[in-house]
N, C-alpha and C. Protein backbone atom coordinates (compact mmCIF):
# COMPACT_ATOMS: atom_id res chain seq x y z
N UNK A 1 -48.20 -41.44 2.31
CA UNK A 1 -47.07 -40.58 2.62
C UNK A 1 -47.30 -39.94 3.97
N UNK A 2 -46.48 -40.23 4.79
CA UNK A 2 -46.51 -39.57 6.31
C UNK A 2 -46.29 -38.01 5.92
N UNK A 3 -46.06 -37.34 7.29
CA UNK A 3 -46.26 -36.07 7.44
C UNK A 3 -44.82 -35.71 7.28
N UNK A 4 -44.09 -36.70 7.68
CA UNK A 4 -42.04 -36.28 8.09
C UNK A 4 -41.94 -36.64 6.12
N UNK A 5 -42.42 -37.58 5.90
CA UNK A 5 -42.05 -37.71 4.06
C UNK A 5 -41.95 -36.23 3.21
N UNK A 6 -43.04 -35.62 3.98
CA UNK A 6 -43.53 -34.21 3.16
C UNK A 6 -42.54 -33.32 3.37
N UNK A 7 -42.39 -33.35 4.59
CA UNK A 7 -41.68 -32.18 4.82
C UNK A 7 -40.35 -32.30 4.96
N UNK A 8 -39.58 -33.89 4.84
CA UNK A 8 -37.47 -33.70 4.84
C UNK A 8 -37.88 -34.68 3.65
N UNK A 9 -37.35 -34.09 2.30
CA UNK A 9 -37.75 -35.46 1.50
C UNK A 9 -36.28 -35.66 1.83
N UNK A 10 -36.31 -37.25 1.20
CA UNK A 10 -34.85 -37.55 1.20
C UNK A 10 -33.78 -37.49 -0.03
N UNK A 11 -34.37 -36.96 -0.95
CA UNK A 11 -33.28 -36.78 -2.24
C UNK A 11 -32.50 -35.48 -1.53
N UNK A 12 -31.95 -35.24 -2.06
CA UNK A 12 -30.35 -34.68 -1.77
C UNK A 12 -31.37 -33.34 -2.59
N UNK A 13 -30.92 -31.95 -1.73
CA UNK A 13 -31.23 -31.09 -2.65
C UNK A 13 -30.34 -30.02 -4.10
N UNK A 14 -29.30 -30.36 -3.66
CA UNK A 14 -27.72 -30.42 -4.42
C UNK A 14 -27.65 -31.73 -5.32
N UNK A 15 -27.46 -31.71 -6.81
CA UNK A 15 -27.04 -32.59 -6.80
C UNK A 15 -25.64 -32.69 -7.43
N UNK A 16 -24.83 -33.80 -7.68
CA UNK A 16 -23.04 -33.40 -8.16
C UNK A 16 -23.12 -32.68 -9.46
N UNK A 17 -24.05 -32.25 -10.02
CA UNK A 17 -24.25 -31.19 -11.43
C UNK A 17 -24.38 -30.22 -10.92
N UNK A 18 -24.51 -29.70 -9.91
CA UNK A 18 -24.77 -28.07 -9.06
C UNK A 18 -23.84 -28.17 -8.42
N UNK A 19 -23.20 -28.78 -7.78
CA UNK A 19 -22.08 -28.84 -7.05
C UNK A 19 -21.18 -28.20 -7.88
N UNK A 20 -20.33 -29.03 -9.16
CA UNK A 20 -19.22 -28.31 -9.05
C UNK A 20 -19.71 -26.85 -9.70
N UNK A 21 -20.45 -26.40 -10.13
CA UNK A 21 -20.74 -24.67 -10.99
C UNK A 21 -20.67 -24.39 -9.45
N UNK A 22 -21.10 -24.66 -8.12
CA UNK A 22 -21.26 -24.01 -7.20
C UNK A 22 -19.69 -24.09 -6.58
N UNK A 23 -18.97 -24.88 -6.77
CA UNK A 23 -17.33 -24.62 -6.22
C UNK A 23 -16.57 -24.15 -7.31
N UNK A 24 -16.94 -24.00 -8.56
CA UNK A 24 -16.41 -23.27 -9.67
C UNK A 24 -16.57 -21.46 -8.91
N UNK A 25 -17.38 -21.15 -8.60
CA UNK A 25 -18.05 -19.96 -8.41
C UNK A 25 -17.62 -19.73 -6.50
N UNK A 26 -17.13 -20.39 -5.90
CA UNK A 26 -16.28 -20.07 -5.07
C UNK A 26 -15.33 -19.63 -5.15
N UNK A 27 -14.54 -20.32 -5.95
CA UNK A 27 -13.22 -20.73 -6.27
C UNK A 27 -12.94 -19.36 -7.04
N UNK A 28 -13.52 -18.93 -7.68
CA UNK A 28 -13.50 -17.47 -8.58
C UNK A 28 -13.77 -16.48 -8.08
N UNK A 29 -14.76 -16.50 -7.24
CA UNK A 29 -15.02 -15.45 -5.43
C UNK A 29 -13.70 -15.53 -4.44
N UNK A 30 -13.38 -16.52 -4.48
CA UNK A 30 -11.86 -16.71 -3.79
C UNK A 30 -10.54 -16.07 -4.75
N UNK A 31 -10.77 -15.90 -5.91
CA UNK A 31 -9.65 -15.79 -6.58
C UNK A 31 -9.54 -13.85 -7.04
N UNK A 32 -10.64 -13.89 -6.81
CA UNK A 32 -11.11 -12.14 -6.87
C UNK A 32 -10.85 -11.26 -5.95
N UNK A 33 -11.00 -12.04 -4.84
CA UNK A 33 -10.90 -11.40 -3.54
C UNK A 33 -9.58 -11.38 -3.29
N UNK A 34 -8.97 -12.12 -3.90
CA UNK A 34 -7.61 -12.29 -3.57
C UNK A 34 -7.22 -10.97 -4.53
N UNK A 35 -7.37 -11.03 -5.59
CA UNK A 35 -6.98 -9.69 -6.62
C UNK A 35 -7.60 -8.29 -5.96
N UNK A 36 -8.44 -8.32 -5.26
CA UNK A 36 -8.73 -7.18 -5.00
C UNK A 36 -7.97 -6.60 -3.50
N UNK A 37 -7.21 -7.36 -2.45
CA UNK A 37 -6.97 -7.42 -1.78
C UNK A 37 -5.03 -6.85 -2.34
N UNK A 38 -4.74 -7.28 -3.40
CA UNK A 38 -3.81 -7.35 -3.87
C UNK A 38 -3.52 -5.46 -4.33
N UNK A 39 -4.54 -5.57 -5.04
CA UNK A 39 -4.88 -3.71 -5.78
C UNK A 39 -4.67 -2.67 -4.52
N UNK A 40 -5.30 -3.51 -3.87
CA UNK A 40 -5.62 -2.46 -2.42
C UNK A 40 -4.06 -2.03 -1.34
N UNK A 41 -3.48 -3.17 -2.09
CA UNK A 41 -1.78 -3.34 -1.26
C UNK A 41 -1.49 -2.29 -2.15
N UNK A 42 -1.21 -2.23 -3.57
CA UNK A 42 -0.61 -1.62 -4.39
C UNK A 42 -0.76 -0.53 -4.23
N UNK A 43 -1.90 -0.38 -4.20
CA UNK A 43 -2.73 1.30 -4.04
C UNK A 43 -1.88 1.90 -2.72
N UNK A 44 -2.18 1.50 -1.57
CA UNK A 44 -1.73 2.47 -0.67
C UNK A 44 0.33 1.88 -0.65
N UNK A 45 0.96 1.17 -1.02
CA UNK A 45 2.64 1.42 -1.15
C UNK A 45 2.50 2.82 -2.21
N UNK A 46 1.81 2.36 -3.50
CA UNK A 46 2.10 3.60 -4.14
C UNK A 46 1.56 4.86 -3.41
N UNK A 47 0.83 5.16 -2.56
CA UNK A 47 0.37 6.37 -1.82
C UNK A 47 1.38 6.87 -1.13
N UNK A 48 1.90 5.71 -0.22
CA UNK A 48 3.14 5.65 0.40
C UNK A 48 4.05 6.07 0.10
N UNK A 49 4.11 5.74 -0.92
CA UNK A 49 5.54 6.61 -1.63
C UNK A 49 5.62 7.82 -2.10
N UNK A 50 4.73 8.11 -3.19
CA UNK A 50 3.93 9.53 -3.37
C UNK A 50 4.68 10.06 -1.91
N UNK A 51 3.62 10.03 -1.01
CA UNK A 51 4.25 11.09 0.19
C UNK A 51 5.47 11.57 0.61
N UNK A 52 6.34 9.97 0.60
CA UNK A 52 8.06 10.29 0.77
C UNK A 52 7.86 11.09 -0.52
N UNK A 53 7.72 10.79 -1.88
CA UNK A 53 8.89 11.07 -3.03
C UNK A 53 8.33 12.59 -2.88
N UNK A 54 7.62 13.12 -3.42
CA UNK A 54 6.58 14.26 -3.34
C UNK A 54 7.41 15.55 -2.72
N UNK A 55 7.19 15.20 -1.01
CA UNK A 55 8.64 16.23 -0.10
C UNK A 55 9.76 16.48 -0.65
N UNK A 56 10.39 15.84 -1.75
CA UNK A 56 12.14 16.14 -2.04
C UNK A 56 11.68 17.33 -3.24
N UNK A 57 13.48 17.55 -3.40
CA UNK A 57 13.37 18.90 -4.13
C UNK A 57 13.09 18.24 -5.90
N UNK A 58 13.14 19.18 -6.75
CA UNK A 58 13.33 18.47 -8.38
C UNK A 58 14.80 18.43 -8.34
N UNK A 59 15.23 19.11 -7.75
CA UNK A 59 16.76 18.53 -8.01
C UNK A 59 16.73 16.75 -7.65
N UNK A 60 16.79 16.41 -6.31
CA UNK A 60 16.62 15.10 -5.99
C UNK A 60 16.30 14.19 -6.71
N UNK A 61 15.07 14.66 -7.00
CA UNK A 61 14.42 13.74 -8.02
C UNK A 61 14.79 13.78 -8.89
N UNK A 62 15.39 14.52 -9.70
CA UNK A 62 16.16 14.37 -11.10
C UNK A 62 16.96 13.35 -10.99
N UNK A 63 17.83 13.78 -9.10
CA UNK A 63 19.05 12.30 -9.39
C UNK A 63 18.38 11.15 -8.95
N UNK A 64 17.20 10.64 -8.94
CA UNK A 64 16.77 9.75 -8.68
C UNK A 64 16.33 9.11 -10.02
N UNK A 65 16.14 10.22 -10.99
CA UNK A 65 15.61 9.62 -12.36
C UNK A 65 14.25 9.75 -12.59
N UNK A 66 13.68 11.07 -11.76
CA UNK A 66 12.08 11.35 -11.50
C UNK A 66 11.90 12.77 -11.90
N UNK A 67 10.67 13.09 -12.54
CA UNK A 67 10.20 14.06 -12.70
C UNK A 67 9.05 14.64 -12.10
N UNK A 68 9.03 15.65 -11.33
CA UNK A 68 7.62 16.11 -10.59
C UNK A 68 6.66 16.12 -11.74
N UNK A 69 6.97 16.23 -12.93
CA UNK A 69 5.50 16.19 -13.79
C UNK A 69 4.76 14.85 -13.94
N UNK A 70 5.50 13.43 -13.79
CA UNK A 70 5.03 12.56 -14.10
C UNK A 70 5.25 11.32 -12.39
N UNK A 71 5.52 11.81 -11.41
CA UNK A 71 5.99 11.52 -10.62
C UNK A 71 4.87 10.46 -10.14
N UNK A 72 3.55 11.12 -10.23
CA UNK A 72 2.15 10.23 -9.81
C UNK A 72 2.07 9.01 -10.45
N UNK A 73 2.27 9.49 -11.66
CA UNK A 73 2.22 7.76 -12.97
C UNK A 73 3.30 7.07 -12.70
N UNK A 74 4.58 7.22 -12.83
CA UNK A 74 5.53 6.94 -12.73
C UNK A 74 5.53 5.54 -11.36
N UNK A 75 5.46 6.53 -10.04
CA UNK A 75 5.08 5.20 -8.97
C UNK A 75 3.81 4.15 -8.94
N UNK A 76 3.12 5.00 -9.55
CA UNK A 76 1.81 4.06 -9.43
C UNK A 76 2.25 3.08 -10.98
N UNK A 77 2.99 3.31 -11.74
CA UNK A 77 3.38 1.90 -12.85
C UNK A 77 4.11 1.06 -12.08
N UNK A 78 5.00 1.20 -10.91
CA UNK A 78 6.20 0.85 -10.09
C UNK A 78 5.19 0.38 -9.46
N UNK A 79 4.33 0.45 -8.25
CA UNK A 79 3.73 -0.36 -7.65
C UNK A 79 2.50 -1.33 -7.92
N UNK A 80 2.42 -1.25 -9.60
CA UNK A 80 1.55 -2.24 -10.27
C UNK A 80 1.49 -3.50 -10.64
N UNK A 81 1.09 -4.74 -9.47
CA UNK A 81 1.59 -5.65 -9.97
C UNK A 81 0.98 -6.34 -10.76
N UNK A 82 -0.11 -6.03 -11.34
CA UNK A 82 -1.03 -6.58 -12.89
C UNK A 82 0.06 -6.19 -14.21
N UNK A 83 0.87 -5.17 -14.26
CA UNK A 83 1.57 -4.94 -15.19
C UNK A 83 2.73 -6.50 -15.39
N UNK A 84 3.21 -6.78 -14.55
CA UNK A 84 4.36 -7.79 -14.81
C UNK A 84 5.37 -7.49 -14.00
């Protein structure tokens, strides 16, 4: 056995049984990131809004169909898109 044998063998160090668990596990790192990227949209529209809705009077919001007591939950169910 030469010295280059030792040190690059030539079998493959991957083989197609590690492969796909290893693009399974991308593919789910890809699909997460995507959900978390998604939360992070949701999160700040609903912040967003909070701020507009928040400034008006309770009258307003009454005719809008809002209550300052529940006004926080209320948008943040509205900008949830894990709910449906």
């Amino acid at each position: 056995m030469t010295m280059h044998q030792t040190l690059f063998p030539t079998e493959t160090a991957f083989s197609s049984s590690t492969a796909a668990p290893l693009a399974d596990w991308i593919r789910l790192a890809g699909q997460r990131i995507v959900t978390w990227a998604n939360t992070c949209a949701d999160y700040y529209a609903a912040a967003a809004m909070y701020e507009q809705l928040s400034g008006l009077s309770d009258a307003e919001l009454h005719r809008r169909g809002l209550s300052r007591a529940s006004l926080a939950w209320d948008i943040s169910q509205a900008c949830d898109r894990s709910n449906g």
